[in-house]
Every structure is written in C-alpha cells, then in structure tokens.
PDB file of N, CA and C in Angstrom:
ATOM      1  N   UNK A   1      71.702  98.854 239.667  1.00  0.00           N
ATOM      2  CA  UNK A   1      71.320  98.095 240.830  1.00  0.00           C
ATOM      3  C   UNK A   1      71.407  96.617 240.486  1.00  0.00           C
ATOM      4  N   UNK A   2      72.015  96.016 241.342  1.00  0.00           N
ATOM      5  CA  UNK A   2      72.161  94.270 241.093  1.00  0.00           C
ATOM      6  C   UNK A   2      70.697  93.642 241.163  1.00  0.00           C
ATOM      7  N   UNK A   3      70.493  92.350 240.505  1.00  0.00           N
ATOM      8  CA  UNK A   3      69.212  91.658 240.731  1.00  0.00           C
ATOM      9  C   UNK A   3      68.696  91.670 242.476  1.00  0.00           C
ATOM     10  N   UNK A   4      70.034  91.316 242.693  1.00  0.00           N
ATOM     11  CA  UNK A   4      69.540  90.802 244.656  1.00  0.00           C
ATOM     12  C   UNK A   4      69.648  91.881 245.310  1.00  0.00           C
ATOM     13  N   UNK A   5      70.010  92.900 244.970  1.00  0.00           N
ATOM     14  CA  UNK A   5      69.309  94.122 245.897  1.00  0.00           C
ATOM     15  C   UNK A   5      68.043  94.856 245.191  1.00  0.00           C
ATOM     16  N   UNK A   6      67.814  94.893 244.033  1.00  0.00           N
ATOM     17  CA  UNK A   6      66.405  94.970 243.708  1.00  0.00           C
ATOM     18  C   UNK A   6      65.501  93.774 243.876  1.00  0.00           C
ATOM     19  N   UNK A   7      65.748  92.923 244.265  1.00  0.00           N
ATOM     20  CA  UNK A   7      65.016  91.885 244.976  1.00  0.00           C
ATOM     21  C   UNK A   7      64.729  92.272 246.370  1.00  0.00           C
ATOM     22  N   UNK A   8      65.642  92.220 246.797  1.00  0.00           N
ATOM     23  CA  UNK A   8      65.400  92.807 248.387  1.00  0.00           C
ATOM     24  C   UNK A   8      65.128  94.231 248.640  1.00  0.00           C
ATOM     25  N   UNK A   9      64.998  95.137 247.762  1.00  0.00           N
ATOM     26  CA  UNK A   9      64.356  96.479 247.961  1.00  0.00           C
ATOM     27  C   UNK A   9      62.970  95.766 247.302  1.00  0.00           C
ATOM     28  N   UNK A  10      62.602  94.999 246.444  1.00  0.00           N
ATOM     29  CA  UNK A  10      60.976  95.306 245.753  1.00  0.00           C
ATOM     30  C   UNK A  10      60.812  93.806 245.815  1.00  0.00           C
ATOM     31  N   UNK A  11      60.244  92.956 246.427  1.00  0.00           N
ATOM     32  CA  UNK A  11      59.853  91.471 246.445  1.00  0.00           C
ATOM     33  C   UNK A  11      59.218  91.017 245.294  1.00  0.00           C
ATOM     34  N   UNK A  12      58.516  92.083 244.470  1.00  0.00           N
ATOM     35  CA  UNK A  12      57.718  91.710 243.594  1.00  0.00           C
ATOM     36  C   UNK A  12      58.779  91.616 242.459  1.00  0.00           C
ATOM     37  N   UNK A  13      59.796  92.478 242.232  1.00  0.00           N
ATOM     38  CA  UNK A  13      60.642  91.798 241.400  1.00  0.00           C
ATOM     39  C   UNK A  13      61.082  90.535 241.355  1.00  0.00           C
ATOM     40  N   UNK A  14      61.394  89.909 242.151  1.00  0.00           N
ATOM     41  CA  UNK A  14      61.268  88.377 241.932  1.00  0.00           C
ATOM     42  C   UNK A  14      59.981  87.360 241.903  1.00  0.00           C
ATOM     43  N   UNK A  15      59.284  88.094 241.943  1.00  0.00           N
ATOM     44  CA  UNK A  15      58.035  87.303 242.112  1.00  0.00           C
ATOM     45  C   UNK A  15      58.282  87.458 240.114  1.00  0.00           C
ATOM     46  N   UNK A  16      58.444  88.712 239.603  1.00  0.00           N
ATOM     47  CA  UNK A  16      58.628  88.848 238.009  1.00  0.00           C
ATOM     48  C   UNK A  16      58.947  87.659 237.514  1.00  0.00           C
ATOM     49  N   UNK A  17      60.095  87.802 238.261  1.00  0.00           N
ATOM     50  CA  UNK A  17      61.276  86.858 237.521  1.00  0.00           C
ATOM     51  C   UNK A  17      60.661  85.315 237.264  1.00  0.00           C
ATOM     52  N   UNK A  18      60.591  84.972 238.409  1.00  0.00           N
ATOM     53  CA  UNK A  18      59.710  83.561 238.743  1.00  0.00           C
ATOM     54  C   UNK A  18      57.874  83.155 237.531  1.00  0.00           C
ATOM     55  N   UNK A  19      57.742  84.532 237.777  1.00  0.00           N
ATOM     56  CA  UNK A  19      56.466  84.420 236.645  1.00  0.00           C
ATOM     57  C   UNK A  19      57.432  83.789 234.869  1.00  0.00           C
ATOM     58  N   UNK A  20      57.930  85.048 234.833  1.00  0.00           N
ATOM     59  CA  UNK A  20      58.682  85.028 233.577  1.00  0.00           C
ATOM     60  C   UNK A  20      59.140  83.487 233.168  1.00  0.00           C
ATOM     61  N   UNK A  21      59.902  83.107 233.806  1.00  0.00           N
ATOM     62  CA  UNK A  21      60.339  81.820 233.573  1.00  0.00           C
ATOM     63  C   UNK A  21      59.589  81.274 232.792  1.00  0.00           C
ATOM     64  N   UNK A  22      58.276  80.997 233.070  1.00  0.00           N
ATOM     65  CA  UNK A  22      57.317  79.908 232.280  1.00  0.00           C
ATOM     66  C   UNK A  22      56.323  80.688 231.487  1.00  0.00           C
ATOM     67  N   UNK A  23      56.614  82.324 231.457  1.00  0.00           N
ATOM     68  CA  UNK A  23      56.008  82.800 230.556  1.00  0.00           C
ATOM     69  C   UNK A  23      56.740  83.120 228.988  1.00  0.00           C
ATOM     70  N   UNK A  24      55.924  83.788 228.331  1.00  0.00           N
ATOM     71  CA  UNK A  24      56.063  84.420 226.723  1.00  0.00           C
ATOM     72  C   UNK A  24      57.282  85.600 226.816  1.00  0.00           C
ATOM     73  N   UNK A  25      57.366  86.038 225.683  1.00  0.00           N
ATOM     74  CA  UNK A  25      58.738  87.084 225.747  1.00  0.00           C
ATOM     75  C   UNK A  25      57.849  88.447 225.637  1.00  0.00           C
ATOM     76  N   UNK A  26      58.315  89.029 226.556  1.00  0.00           N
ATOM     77  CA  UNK A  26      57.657  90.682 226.745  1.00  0.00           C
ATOM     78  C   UNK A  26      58.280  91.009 225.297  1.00  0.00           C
ATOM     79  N   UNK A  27      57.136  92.503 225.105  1.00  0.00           N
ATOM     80  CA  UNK A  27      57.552  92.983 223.721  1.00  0.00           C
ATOM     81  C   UNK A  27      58.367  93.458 223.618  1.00  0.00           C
ATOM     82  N   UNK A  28      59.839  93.528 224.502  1.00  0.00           N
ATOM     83  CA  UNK A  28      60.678  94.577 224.129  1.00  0.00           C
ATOM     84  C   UNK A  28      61.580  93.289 223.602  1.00  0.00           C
ATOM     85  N   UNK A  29      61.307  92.425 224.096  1.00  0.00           N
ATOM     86  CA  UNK A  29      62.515  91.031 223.667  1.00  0.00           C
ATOM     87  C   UNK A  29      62.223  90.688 222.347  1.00  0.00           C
ATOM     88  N   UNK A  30      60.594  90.714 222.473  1.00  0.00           N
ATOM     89  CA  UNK A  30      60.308  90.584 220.948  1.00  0.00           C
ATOM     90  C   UNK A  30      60.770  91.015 219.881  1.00  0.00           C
ATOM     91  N   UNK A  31      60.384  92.792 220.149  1.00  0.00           N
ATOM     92  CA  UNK A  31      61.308  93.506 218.874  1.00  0.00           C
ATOM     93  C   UNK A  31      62.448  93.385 218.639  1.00  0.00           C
ATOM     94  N   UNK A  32      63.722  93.271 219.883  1.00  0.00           N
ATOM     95  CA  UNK A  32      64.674  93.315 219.804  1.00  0.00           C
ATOM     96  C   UNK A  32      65.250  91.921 218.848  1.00  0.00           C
ATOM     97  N   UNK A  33      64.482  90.364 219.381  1.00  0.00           N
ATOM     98  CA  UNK A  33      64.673  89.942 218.709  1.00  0.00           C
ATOM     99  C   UNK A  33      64.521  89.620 217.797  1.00  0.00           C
ATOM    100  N   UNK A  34      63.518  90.635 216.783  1.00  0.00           N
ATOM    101  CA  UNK A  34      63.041  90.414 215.491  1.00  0.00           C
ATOM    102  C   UNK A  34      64.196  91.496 215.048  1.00  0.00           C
ATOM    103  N   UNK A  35      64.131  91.851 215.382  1.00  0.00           N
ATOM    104  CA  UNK A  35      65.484  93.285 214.285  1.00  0.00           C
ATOM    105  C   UNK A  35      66.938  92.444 214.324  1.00  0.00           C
ATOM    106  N   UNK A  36      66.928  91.474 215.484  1.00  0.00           N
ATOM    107  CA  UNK A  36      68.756  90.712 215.459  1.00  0.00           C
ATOM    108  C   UNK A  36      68.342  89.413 214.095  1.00  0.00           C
ATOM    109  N   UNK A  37      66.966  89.381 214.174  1.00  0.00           N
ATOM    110  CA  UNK A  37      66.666  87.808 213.427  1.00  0.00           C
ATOM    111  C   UNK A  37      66.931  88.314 212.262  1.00  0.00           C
ATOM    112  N   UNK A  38      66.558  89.792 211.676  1.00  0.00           N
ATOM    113  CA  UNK A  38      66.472  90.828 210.248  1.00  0.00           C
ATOM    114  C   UNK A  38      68.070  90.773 209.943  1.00  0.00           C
ATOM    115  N   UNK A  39      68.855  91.351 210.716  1.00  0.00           N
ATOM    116  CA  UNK A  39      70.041  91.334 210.880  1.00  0.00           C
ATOM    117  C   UNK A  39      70.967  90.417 210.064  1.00  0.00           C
ATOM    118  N   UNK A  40      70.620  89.226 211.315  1.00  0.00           N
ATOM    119  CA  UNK A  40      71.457  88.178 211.234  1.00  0.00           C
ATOM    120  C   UNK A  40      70.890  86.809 211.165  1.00  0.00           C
ATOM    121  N   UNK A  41      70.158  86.628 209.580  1.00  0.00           N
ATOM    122  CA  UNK A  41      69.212  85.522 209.500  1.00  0.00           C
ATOM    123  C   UNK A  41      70.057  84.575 209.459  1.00  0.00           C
ATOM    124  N   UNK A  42      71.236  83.902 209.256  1.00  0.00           N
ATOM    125  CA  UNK A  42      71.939  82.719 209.655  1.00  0.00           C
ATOM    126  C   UNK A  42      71.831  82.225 210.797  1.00  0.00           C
ATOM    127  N   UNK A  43      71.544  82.864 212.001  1.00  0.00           N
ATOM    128  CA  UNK A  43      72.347  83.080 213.764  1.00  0.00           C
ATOM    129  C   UNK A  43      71.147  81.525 213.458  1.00  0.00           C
ATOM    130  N   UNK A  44      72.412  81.122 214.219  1.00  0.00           N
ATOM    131  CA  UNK A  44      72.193  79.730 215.074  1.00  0.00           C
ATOM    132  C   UNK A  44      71.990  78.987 215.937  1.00  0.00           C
ATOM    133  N   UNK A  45      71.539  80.581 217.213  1.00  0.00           N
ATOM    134  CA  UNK A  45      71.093  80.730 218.283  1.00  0.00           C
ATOM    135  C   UNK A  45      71.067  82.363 218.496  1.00  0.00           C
ATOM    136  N   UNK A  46      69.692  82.296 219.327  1.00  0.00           N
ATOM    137  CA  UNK A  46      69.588  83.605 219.751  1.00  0.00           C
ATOM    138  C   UNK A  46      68.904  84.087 220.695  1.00  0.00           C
ATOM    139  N   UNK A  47      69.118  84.604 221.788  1.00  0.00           N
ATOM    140  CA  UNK A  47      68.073  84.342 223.039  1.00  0.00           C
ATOM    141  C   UNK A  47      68.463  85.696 223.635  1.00  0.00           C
ATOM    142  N   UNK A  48      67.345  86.626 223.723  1.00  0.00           N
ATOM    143  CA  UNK A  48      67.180  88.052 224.264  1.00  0.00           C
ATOM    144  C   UNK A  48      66.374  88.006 225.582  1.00  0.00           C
ATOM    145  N   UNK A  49      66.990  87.900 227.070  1.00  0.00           N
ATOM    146  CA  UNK A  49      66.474  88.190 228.181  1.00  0.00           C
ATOM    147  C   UNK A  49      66.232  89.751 228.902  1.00  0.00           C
ATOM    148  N   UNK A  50      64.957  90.067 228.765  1.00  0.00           N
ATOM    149  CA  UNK A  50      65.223  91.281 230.052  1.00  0.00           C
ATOM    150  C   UNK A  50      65.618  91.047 231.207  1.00  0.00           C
ATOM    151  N   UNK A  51      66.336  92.052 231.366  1.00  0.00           N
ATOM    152  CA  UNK A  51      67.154  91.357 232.974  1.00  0.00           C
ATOM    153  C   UNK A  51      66.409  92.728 233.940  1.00  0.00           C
ATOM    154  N   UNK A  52      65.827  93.258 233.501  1.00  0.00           N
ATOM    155  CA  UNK A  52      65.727  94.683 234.593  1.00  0.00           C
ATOM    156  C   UNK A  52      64.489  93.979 235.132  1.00  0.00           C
ATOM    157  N   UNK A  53      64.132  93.127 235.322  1.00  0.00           N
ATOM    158  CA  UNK A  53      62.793  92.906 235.977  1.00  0.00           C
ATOM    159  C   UNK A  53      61.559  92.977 235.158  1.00  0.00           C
ATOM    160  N   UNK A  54      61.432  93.097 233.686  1.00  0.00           N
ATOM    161  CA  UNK A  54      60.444  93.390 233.046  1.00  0.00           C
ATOM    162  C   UNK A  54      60.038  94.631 232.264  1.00  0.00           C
ATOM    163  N   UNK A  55      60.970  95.748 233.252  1.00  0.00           N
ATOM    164  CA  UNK A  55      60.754  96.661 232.519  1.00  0.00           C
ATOM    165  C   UNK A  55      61.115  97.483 231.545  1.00  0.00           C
ATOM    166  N   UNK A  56      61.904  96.459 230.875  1.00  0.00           N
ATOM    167  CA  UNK A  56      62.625  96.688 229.255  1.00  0.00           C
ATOM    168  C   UNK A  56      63.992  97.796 229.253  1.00  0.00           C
ATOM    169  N   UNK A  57      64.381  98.340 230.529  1.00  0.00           N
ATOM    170  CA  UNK A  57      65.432  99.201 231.123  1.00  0.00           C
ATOM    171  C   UNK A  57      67.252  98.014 230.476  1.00  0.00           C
ATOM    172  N   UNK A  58      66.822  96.996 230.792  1.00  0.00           N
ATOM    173  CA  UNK A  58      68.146  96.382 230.492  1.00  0.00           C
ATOM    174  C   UNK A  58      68.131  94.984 229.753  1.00  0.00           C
ATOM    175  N   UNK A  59      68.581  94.506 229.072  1.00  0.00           N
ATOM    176  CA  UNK A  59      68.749  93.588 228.152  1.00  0.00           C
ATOM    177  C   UNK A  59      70.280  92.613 228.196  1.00  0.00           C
ATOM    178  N   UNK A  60      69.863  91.212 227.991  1.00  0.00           N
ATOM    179  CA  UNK A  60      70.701  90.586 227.708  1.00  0.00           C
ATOM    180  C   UNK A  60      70.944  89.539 226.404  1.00  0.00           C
ATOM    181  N   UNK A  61      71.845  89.886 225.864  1.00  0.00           N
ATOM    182  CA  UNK A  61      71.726  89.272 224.501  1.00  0.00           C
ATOM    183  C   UNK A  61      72.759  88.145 224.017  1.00  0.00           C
ATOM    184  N   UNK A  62      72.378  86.704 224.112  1.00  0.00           N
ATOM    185  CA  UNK A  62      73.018  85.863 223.189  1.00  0.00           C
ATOM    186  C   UNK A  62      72.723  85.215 222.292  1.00  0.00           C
ATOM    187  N   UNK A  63      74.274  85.500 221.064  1.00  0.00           N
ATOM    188  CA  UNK A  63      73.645  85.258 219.425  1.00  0.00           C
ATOM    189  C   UNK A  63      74.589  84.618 219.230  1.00  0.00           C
ATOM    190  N   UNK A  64      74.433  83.860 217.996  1.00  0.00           N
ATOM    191  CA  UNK A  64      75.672  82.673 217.256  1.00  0.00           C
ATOM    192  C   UNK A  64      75.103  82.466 216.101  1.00  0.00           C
ATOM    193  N   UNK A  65      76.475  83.564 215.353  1.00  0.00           N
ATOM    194  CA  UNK A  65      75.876  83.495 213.971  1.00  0.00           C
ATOM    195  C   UNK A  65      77.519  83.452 213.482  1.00  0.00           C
ATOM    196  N   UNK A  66      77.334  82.886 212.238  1.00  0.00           N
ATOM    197  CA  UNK A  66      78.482  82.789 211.478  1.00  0.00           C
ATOM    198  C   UNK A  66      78.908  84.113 210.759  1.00  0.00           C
ATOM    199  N   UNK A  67      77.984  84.332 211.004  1.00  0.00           N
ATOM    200  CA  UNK A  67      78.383  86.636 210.237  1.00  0.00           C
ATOM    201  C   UNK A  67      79.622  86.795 211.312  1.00  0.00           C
ATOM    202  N   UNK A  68      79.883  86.352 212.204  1.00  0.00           N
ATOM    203  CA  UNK A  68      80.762  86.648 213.057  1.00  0.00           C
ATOM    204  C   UNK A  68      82.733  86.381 212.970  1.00  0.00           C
ATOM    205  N   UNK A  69      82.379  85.161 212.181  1.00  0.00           N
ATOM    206  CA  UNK A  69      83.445  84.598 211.485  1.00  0.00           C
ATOM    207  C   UNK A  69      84.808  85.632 211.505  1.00  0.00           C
ATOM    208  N   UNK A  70      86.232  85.317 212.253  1.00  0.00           N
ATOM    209  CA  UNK A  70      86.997  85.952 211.691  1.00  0.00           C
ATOM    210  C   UNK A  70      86.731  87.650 212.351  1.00  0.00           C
ATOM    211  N   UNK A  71      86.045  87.761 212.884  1.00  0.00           N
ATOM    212  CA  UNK A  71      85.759  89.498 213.440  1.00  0.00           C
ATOM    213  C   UNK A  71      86.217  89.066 215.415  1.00  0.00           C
ATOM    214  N   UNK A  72      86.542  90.105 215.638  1.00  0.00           N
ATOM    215  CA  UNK A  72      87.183  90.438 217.404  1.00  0.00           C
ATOM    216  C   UNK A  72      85.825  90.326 217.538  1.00  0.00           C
ATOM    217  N   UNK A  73      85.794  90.230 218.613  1.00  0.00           N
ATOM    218  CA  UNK A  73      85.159  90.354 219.691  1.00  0.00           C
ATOM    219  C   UNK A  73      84.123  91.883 219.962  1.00  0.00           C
ATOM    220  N   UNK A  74      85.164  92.828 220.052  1.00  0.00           N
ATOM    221  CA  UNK A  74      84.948  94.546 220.077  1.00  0.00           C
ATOM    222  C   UNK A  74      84.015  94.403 218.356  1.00  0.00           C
ATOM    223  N   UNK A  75      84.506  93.524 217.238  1.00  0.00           N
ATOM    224  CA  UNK A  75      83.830  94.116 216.221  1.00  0.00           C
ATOM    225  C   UNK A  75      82.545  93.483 216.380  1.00  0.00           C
ATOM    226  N   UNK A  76      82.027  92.285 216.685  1.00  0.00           N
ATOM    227  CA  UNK A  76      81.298  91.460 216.920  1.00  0.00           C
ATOM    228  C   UNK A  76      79.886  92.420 217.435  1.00  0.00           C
ATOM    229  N   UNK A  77      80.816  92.617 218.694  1.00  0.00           N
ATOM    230  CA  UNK A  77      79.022  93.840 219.380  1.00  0.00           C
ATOM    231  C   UNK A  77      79.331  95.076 219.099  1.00  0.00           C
ATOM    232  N   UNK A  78      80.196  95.520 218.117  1.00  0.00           N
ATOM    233  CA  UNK A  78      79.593  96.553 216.999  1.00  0.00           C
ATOM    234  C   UNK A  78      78.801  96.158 216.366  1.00  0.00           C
ATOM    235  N   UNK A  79      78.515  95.097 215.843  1.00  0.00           N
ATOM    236  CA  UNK A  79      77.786  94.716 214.893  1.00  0.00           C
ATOM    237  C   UNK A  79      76.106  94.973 215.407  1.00  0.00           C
ATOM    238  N   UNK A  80      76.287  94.380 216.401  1.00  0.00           N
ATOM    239  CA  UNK A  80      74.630  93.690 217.385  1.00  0.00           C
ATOM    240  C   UNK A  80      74.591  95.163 217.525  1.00  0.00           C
ATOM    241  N   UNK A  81      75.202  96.696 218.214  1.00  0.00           N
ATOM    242  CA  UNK A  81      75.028  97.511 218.257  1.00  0.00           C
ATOM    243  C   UNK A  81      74.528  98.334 217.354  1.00  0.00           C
ATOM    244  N   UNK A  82      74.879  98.197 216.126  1.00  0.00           N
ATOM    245  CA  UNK A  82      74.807  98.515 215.179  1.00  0.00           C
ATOM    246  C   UNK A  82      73.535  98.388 214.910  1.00  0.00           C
ATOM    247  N   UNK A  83      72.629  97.296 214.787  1.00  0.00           N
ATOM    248  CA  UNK A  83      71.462  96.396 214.287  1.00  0.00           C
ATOM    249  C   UNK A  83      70.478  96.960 215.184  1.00  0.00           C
ATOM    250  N   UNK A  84      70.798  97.823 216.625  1.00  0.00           N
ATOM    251  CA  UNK A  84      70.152  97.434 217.922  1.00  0.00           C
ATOM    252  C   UNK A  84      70.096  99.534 217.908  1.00  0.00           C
ATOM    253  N   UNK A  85      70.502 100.248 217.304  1.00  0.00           N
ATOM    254  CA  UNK A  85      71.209 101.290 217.626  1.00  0.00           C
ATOM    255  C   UNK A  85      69.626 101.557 217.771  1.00  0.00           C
ATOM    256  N   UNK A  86      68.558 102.241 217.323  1.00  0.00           N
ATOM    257  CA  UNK A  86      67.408 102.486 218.045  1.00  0.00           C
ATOM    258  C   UNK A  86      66.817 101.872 219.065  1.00  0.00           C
ATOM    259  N   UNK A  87      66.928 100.879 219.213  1.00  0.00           N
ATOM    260  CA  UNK A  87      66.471 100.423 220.391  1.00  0.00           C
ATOM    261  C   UNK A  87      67.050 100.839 222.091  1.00  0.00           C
ATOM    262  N   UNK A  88      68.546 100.581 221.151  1.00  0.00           N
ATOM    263  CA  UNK A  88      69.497 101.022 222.447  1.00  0.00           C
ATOM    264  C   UNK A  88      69.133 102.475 223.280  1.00  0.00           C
ATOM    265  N   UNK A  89      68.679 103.474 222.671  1.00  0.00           N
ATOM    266  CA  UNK A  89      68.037 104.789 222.925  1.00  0.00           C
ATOM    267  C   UNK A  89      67.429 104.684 223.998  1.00  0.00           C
ATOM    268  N   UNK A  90      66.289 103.357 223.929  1.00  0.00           N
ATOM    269  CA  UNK A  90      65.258 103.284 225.412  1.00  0.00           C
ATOM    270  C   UNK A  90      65.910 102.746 227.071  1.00  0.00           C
ATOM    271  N   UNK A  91      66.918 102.165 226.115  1.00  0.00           N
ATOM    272  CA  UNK A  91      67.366 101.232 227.247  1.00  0.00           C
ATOM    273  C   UNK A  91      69.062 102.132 228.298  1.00  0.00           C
ATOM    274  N   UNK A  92      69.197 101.020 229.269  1.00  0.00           N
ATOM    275  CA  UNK A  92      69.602 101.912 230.467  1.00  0.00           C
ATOM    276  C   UNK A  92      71.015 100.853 230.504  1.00  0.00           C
ATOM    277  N   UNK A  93      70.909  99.905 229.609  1.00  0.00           N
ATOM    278  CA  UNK A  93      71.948  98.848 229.953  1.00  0.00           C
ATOM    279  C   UNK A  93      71.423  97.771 228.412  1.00  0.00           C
ATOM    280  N   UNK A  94      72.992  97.139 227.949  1.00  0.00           N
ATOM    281  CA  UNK A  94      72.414  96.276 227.449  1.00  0.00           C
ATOM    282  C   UNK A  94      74.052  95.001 227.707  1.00  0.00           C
ATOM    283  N   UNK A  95      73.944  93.820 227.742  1.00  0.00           N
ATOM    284  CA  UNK A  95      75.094  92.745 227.984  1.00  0.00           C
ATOM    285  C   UNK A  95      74.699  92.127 226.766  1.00  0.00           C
ATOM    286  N   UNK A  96      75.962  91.761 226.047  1.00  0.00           N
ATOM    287  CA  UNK A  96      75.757  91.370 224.681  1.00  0.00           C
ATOM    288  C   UNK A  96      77.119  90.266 224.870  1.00  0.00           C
ATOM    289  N   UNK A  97      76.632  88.829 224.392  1.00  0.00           N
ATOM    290  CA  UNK A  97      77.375  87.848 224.610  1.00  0.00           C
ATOM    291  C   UNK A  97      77.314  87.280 222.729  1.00  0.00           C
ATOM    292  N   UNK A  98      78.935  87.264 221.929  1.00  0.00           N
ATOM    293  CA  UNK A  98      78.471  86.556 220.693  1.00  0.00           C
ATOM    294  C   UNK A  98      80.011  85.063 220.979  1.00  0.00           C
ATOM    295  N   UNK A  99      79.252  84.327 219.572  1.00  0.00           N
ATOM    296  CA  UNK A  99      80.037  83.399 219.106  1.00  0.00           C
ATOM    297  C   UNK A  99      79.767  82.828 217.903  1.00  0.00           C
ATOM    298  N   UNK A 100      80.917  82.330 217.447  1.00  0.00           N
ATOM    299  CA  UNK A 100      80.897  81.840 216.142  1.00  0.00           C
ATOM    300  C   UNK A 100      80.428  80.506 216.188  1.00  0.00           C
ATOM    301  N   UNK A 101      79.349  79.596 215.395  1.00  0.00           N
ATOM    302  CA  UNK A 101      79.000  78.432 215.596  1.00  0.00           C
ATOM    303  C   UNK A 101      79.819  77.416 214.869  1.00  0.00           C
ATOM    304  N   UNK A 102      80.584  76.186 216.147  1.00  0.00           N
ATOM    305  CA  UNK A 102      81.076  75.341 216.035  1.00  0.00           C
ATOM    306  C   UNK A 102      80.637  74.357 214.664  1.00  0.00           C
ATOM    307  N   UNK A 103      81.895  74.049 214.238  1.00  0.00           N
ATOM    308  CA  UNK A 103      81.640  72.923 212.806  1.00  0.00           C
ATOM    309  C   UNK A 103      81.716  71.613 213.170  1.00  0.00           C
TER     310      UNK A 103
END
C-alpha cells in the first residue's frame, strides 16, 4: 500500500508520520541500525527510516561506507542483506539505497 492511500484509508497514519519527524528512532530503526553500525563501522552516513507508519513492517535504508568500494550495486545490498538477514524475517518490505563516500 502507498503512503497516500494509507493516509487516506487511516488519518492517524499521518498524524505518525508528522509526530515522528521531531521524534526519537522507534526500536526497530534502532536495532537495525546498530547491527549496520556492527557491520559497517567505517559508514559515513547512515540513516534507517520506517516507512510503514511505525509499525516496523517496512524499512528504508541509507548507508555510505567505503566497504562498498569497487562492488555493483546488486553486490552492495547483498551485503546490507546479508548484515540485516534476521531482521529481514519480521519485515514485509525493505528499500536499501548505498554509496561509496566521495574523496
């Protein structure tokens, strides 16, 4: 289901969203991003959004780490998959965005 039709089926999902903004990272972002930080302690950015509204169903992930160096793209979120493979179990969706950090 897209954001804007679960917006417009459940109002309170955006009311989420709008909270979220200026809040803390729910615990599923947390863990997730403590197991990518275990991972990939170089990354030079790293920012794990739930996108399902809060309820840890879908994930969005961007990382920039130099572990990336020289690897496709396809090998890249093998990697994050790889790091993520239990977690991935709970979840219903995950968008995984990488890059190599500029010199």
């Amino acid at each position: 289901m897209s954001v804007l039709r679960a917006i417009r089926c459940n109002p309170q999902v955006f009311r989420n969203i709008i909270a979220r903004s200026s809040s803390s990272l729910t615990d599923g972002e947390m863990r997730i991003k403590e197991v990518l930080k275990e991972k990939f302690p170089h990354a030079s950015s790293l920012k794990v959004v739930d996108i399902s509204g809060g309820c840890g169903a879908m994930y969005e992930i961007h990382i920039e780490s130099d572990e990336f160096r020289g690897k496709r793209t396809v090998q890249q979120h093998q990697l994050v998959n790889q790091a993520l493979k239990d977690e991935i179990k709970a979840m219903h969706g995950l968008r995984i965005f990488t890059d190599v950090p500029r010199k």
